[in-house]
C-alpha atoms as a PDB file:
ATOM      1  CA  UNK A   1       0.000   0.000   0.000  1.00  0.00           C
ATOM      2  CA  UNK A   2       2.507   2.363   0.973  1.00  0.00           C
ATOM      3  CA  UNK A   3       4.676   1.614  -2.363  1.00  0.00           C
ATOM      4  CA  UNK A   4       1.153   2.054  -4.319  1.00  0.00           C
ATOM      5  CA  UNK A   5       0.878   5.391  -2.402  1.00  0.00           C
ATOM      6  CA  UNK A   6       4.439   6.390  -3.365  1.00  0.00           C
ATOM      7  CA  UNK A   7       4.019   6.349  -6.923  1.00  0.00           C
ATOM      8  CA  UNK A   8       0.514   8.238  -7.172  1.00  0.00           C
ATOM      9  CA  UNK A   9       2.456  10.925  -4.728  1.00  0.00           C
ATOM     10  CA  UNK A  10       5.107  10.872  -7.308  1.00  0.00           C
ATOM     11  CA  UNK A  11       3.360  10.800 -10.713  1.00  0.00           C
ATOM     12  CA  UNK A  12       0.950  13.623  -9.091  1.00  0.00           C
ATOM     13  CA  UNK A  13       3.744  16.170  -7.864  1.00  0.00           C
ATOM     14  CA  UNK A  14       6.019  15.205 -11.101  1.00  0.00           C
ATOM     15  CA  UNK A  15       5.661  17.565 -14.296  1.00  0.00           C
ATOM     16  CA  UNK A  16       4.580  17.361 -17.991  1.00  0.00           C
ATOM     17  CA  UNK A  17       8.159  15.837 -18.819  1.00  0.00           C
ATOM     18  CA  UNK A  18       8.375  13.466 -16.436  1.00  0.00           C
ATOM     19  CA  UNK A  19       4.334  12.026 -17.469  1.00  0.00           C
ATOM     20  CA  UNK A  20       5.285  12.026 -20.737  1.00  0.00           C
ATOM     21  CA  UNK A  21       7.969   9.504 -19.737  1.00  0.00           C
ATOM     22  CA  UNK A  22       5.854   7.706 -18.063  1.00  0.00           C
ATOM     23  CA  UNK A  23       3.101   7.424 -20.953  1.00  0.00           C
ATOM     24  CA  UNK A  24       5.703   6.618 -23.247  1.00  0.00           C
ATOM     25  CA  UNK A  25       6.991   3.506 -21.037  1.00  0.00           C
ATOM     26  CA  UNK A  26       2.748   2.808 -20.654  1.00  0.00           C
ATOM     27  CA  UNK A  27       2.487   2.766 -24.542  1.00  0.00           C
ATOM     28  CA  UNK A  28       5.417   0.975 -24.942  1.00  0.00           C
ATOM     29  CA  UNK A  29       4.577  -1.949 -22.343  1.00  0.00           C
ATOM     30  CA  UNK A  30       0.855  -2.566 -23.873  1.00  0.00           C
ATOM     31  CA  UNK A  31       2.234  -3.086 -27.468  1.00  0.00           C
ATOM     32  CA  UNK A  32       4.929  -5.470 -26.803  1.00  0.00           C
ATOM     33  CA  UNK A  33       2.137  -7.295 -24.904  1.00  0.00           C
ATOM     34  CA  UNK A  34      -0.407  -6.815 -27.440  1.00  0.00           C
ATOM     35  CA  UNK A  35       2.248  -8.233 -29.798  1.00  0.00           C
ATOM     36  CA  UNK A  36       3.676 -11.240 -27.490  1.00  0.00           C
ATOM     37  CA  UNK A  37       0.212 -12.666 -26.996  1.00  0.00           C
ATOM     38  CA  UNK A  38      -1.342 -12.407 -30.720  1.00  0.00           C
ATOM     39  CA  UNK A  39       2.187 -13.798 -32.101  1.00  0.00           C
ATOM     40  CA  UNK A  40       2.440 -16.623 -29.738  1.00  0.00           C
ATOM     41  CA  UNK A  41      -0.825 -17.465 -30.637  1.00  0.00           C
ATOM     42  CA  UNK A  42      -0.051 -17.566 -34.385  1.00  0.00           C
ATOM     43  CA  UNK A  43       3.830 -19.444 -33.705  1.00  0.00           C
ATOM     44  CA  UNK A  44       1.890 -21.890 -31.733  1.00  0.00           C
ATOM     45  CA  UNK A  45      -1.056 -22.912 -34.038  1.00  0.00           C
ATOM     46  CA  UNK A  46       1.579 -22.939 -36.615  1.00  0.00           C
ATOM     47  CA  UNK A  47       4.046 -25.311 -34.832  1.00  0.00           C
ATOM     48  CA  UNK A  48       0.530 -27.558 -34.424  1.00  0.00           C
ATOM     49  CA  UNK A  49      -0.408 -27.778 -37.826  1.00  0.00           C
ATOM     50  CA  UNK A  50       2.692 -27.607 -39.400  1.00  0.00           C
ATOM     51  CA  UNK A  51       3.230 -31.246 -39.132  1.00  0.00           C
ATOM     52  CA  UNK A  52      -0.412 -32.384 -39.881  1.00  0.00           C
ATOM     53  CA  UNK A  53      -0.281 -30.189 -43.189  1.00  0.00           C
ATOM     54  CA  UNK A  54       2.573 -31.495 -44.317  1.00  0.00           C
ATOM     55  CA  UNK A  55       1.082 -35.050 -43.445  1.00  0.00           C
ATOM     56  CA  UNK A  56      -1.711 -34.879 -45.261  1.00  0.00           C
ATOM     57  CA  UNK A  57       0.541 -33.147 -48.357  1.00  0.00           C
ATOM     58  CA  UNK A  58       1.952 -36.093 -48.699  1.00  0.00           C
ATOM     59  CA  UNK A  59      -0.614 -38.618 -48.659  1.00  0.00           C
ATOM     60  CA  UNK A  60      -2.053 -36.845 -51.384  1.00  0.00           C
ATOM     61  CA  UNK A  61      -2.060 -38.477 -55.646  1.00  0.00           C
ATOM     62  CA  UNK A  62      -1.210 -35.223 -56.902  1.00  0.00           C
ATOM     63  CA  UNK A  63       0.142 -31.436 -55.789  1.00  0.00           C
ATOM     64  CA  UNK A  64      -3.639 -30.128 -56.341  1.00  0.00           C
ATOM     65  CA  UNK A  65      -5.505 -32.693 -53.973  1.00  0.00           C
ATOM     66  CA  UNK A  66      -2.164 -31.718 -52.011  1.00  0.00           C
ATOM     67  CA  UNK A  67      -2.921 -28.217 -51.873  1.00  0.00           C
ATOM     68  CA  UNK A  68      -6.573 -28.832 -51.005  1.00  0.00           C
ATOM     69  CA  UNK A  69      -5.216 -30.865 -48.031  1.00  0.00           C
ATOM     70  CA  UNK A  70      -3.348 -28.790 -46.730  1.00  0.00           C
ATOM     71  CA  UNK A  71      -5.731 -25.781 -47.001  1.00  0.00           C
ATOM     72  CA  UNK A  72      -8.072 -27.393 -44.761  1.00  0.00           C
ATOM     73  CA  UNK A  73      -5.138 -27.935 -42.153  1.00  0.00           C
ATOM     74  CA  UNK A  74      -2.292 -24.835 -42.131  1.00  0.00           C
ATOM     75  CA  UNK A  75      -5.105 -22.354 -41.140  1.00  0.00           C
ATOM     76  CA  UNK A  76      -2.044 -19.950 -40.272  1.00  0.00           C
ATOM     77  CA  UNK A  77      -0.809 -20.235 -44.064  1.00  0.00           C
ATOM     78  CA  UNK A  78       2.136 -20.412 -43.395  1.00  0.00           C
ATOM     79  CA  UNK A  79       3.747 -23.996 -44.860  1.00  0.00           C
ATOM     80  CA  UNK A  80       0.665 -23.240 -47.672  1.00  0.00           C
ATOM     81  CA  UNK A  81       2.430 -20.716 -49.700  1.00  0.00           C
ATOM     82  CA  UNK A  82       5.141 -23.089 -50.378  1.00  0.00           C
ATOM     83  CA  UNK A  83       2.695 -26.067 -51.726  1.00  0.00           C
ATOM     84  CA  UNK A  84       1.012 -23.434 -54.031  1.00  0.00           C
ATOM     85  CA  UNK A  85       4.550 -21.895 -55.429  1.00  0.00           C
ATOM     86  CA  UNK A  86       4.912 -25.522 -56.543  1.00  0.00           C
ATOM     87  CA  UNK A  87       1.800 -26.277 -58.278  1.00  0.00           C
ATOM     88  CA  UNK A  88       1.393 -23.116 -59.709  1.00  0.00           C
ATOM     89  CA  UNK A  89       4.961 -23.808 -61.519  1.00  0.00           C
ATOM     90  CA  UNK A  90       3.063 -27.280 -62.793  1.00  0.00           C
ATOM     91  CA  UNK A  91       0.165 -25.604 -64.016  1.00  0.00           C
ATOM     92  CA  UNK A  92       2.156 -22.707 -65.908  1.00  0.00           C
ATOM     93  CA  UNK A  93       3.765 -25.273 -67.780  1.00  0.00           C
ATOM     94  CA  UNK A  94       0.858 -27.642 -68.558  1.00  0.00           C
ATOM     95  CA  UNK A  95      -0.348 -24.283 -70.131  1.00  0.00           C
ATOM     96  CA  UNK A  96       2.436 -23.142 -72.071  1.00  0.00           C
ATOM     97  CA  UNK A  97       5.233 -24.954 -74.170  1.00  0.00           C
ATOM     98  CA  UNK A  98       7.715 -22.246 -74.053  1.00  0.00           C
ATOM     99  CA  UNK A  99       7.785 -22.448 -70.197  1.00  0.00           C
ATOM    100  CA  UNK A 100       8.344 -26.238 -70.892  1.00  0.00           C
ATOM    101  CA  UNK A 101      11.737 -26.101 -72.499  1.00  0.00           C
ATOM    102  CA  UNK A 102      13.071 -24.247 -69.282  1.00  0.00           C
ATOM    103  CA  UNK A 103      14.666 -25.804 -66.726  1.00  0.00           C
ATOM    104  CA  UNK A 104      12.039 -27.396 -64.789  1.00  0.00           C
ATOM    105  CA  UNK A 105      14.681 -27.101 -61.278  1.00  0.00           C
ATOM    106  CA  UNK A 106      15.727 -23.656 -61.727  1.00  0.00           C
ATOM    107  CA  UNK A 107      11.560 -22.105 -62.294  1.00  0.00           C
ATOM    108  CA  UNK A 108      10.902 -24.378 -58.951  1.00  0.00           C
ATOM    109  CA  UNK A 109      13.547 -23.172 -56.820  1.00  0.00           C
ATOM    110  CA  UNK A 110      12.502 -19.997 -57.753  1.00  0.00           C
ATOM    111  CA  UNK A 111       9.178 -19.969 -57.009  1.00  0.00           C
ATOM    112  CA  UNK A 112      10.202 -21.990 -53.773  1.00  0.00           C
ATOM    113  CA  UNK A 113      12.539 -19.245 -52.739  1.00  0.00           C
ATOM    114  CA  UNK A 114      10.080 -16.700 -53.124  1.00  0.00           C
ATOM    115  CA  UNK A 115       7.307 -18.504 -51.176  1.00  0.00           C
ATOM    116  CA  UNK A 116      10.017 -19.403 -48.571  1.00  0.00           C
ATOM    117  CA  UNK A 117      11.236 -16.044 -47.864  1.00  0.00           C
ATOM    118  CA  UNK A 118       7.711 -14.753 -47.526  1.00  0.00           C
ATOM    119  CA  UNK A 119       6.588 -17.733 -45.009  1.00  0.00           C
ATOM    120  CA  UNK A 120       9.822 -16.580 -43.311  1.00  0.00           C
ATOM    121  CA  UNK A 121       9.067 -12.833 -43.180  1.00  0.00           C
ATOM    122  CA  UNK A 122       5.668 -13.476 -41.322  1.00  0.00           C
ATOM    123  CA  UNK A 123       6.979 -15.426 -38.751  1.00  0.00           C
ATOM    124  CA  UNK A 124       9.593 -13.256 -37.767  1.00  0.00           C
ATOM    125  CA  UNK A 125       7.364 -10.017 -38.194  1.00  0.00           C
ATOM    126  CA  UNK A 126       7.607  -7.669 -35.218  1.00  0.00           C
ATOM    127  CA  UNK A 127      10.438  -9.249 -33.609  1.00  0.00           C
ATOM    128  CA  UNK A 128      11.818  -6.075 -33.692  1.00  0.00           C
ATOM    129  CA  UNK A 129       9.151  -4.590 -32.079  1.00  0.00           C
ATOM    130  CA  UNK A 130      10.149  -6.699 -28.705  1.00  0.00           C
ATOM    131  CA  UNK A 131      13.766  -6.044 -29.251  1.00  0.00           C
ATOM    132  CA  UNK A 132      13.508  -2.128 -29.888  1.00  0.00           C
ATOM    133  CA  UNK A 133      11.420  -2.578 -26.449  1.00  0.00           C
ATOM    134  CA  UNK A 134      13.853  -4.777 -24.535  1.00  0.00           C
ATOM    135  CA  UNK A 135      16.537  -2.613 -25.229  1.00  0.00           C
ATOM    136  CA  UNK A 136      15.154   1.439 -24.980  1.00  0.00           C
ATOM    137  CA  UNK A 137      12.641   0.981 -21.851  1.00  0.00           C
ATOM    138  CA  UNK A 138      15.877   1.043 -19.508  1.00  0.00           C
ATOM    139  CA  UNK A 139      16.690   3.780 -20.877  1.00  0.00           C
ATOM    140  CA  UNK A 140      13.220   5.775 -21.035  1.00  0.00           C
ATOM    141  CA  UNK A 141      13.339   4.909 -17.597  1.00  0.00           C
ATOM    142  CA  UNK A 142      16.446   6.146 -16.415  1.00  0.00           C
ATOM    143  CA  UNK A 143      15.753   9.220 -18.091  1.00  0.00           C
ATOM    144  CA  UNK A 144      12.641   9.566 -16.112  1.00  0.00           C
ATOM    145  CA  UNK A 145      14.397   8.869 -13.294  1.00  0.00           C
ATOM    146  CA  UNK A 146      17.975  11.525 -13.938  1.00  0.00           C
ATOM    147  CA  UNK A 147      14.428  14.196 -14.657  1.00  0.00           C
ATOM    148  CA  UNK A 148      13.211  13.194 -11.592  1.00  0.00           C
ATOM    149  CA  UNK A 149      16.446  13.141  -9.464  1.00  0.00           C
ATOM    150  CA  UNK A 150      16.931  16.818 -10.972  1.00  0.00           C
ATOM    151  CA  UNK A 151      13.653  18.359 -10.361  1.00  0.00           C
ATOM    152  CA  UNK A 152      13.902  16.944  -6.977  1.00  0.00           C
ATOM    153  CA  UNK A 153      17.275  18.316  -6.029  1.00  0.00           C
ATOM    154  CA  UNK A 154      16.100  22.032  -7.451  1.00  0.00           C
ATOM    155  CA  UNK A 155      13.378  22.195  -5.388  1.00  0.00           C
ATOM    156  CA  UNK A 156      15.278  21.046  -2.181  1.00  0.00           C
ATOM    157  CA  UNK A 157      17.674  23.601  -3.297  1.00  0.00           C
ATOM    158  CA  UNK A 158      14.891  26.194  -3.359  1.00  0.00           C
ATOM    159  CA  UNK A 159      13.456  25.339  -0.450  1.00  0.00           C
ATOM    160  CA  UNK A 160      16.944  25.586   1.662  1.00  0.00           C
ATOM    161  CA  UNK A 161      16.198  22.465   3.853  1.00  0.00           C
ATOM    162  CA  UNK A 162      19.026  19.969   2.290  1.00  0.00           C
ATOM    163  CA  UNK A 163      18.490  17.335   5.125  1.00  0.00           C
ATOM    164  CA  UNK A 164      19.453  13.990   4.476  1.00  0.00           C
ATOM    165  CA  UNK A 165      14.995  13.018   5.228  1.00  0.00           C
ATOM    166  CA  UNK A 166      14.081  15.590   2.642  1.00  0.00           C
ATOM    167  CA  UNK A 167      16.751  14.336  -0.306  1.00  0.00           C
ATOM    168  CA  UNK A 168      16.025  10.761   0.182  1.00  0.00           C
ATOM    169  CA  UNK A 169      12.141  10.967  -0.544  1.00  0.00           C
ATOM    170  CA  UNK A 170      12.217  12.660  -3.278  1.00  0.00           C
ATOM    171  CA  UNK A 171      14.922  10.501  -5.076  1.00  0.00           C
ATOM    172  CA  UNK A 172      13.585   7.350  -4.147  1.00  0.00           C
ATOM    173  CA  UNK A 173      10.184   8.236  -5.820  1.00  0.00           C
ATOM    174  CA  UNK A 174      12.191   9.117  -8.730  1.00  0.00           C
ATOM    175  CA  UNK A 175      13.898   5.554  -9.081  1.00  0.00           C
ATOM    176  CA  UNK A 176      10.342   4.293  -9.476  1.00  0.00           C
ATOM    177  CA  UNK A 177      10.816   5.645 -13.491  1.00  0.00           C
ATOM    178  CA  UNK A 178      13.509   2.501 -13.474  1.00  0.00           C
ATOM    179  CA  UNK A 179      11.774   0.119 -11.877  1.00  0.00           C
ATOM    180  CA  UNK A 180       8.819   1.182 -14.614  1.00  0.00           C
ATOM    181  CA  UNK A 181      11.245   0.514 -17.526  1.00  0.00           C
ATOM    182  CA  UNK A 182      12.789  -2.757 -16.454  1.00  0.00           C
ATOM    183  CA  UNK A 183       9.321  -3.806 -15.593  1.00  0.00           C
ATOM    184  CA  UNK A 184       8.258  -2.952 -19.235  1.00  0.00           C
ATOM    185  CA  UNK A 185      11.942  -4.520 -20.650  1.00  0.00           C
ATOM    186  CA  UNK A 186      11.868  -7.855 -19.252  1.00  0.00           C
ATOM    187  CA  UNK A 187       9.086  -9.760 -20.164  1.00  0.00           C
ATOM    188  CA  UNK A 188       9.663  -7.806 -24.121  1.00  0.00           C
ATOM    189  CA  UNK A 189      13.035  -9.748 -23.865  1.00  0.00           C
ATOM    190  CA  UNK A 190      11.778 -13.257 -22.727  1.00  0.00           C
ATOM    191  CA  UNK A 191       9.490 -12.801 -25.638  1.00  0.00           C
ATOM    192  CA  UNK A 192      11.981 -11.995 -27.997  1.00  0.00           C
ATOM    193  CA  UNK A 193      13.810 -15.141 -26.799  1.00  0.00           C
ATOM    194  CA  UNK A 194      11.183 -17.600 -26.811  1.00  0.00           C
ATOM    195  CA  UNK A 195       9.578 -15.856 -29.880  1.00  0.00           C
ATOM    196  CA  UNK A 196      12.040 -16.093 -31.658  1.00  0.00           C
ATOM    197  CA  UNK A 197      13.132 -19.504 -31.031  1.00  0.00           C
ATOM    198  CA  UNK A 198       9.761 -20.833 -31.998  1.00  0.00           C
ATOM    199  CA  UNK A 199      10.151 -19.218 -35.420  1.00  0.00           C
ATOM    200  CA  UNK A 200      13.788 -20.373 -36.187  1.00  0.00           C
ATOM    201  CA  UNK A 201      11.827 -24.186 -35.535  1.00  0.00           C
ATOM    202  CA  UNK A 202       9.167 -23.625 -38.243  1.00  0.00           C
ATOM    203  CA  UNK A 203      11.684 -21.602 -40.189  1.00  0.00           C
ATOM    204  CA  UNK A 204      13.746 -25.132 -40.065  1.00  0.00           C
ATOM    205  CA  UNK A 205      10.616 -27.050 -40.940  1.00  0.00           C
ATOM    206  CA  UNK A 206       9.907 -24.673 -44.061  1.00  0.00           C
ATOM    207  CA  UNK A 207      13.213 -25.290 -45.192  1.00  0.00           C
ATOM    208  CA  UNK A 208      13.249 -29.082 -45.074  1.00  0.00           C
ATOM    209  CA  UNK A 209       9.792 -28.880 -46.970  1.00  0.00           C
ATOM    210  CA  UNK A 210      10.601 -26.431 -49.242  1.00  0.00           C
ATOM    211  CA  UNK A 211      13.665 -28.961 -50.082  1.00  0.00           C
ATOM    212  CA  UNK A 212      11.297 -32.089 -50.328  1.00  0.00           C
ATOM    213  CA  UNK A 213       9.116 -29.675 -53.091  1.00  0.00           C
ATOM    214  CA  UNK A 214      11.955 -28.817 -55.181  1.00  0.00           C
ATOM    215  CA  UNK A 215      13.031 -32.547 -55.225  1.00  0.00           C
ATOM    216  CA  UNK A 216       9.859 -33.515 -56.216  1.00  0.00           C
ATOM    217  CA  UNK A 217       9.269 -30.714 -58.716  1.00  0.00           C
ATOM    218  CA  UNK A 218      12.561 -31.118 -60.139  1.00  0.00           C
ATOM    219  CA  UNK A 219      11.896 -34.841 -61.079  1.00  0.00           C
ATOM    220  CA  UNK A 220      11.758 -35.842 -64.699  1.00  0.00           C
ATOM    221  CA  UNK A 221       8.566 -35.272 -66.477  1.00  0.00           C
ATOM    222  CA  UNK A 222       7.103 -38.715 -66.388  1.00  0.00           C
ATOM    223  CA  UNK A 223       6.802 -39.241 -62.664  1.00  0.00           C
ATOM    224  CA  UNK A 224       6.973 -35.579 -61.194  1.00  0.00           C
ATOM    225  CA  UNK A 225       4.674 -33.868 -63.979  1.00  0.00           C
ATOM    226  CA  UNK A 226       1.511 -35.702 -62.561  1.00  0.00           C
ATOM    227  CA  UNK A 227       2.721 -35.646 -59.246  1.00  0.00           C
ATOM    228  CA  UNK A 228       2.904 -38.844 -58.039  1.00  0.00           C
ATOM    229  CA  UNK A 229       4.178 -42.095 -59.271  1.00  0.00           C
ATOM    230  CA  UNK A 230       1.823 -45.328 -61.029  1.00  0.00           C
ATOM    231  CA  UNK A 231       2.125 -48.669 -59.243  1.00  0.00           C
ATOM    232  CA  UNK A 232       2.501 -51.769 -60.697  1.00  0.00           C
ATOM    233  CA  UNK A 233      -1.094 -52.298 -60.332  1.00  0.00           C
ATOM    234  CA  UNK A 234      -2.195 -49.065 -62.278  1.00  0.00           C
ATOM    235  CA  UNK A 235      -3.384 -47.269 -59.093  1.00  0.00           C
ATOM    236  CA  UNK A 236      -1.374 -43.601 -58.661  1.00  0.00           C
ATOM    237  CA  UNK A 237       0.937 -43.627 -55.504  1.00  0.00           C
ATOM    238  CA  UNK A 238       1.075 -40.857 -52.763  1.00  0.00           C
ATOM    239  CA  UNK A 239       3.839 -37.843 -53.379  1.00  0.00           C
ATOM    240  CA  UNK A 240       5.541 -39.046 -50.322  1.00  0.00           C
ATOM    241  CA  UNK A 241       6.349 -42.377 -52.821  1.00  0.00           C
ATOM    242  CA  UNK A 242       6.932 -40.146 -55.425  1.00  0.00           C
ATOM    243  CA  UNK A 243       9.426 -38.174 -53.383  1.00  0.00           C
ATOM    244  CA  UNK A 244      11.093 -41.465 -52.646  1.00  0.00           C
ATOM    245  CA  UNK A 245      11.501 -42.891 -55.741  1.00  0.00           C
ATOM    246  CA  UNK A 246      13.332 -39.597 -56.830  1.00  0.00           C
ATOM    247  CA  UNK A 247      15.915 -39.838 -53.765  1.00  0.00           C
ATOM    248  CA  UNK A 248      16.805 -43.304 -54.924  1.00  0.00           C
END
């Protein structure tokens, strides 16, 4: 109670500078926590369907029933973008026969790397956000606090009374400015940690799939074209079999 009472006794005798601080570090705290909970909740229904896209990607006869599959499943979009790079390469070149003499590899990994790099750029959007917060709130702090220290001191000066009861009040409140900005820094760099980790897992992931798709796109026309191999028994196999028959 009496810390409670300590910082509405300091916020109401400090002036415009020293609020503005304070609304700054205010501002500054509900974003980063705005951001931390909406982007956990994306990184985490990502790392959950991930996998069960990619799953049911592969148990699919072709890359459009793939695509479907996986539409139903990555409701984040984020391993999506890389399925539809490939099959929209397939489907340019069912339509056109001067897209068919080029290098079926090279348009793939193309249209992989773009797909990739924008899969990549959403999961790692805002991360700056936390780390611009981590590392400045100290500081808006401390500045509150040196503003605080100094309008303290010139009114003890003014009032003449420079007792060692009427210094320490004063600057105490003042420190609570630090406290504010290492309360608003720490949790901002925890997320960025944890955040961040998450992402450089489904970044991994991406990049494993996207490797599997250019395999498989880059296979000769007569088993990658249709997407997945024919059996011995004239049934089509799944792209996973497809993908394996090209590694051998």
């Amino acid at each position: 109670m009496a810390a409670s009472t300590g910082v509405i006794h300091y916020l109401q005798s400090s002036d415009a500078i020293t609020h503005a601080v304070a609304w700054v570090l205010l501002a500054m705290s509900v974003a980063s926590w705005c951001f931390l909970i909406v982007k956990s909740w994306v990184l985490l229904r990502a790392k959950r369907q991930g996998p069960r896209a990619v799953a049911r990607f592969w148990q699919a006869r072709s890359l459009a029933e793939g695509v479907a599959a996986m539409r139903d499943v990555d409701r984040e979009r984020v391993f999506l973008p890389l399925a539809q790079a490939a099959l929209a390469v397939e489907e340019a070149e069912t339509s056109s026969a001067m897209l068919a003499r080029v290098d079926r590899g090279e348009r793939v990994l193309r249209a992989l790397r773009g797909a990739l790099q924008a899969s990549q750029r959403r999961l790692e959007f805002g991360q700056v956000l936390l780390a611009s917060v981590g590392s400045t709130a100290p500081f808006v702090g401390l500045l509150g606090t040196v503003w605080g220290i100094y309008h303290a001191l010139g009114s003890i000066a003014a009032s003449g009374q420079a007792m060692i009861e009427n210094v320490a009040g004063p600057v105490g409140e003042a420190l609570i400015m630090t406290a504010f900005g290492l309360v608003v820094a720490i949790p901002a760099v925890l997320a960025y940690n944890i955040l961040g980790r998450l992402a450089r897992q489904l970044s991994d992931d991406l990049d494993g799939f996207a490797h599997d798709l250019h395999a498989l796109g880059s296979a000769p026309e007569a088993s990658a074209a249709n997407g997945a191999p024919v059996r011995a028994d004239g049934q089509r196999g799944t792209l996973r079999e497809g993908l394996r028959a090209e590694s051998t």
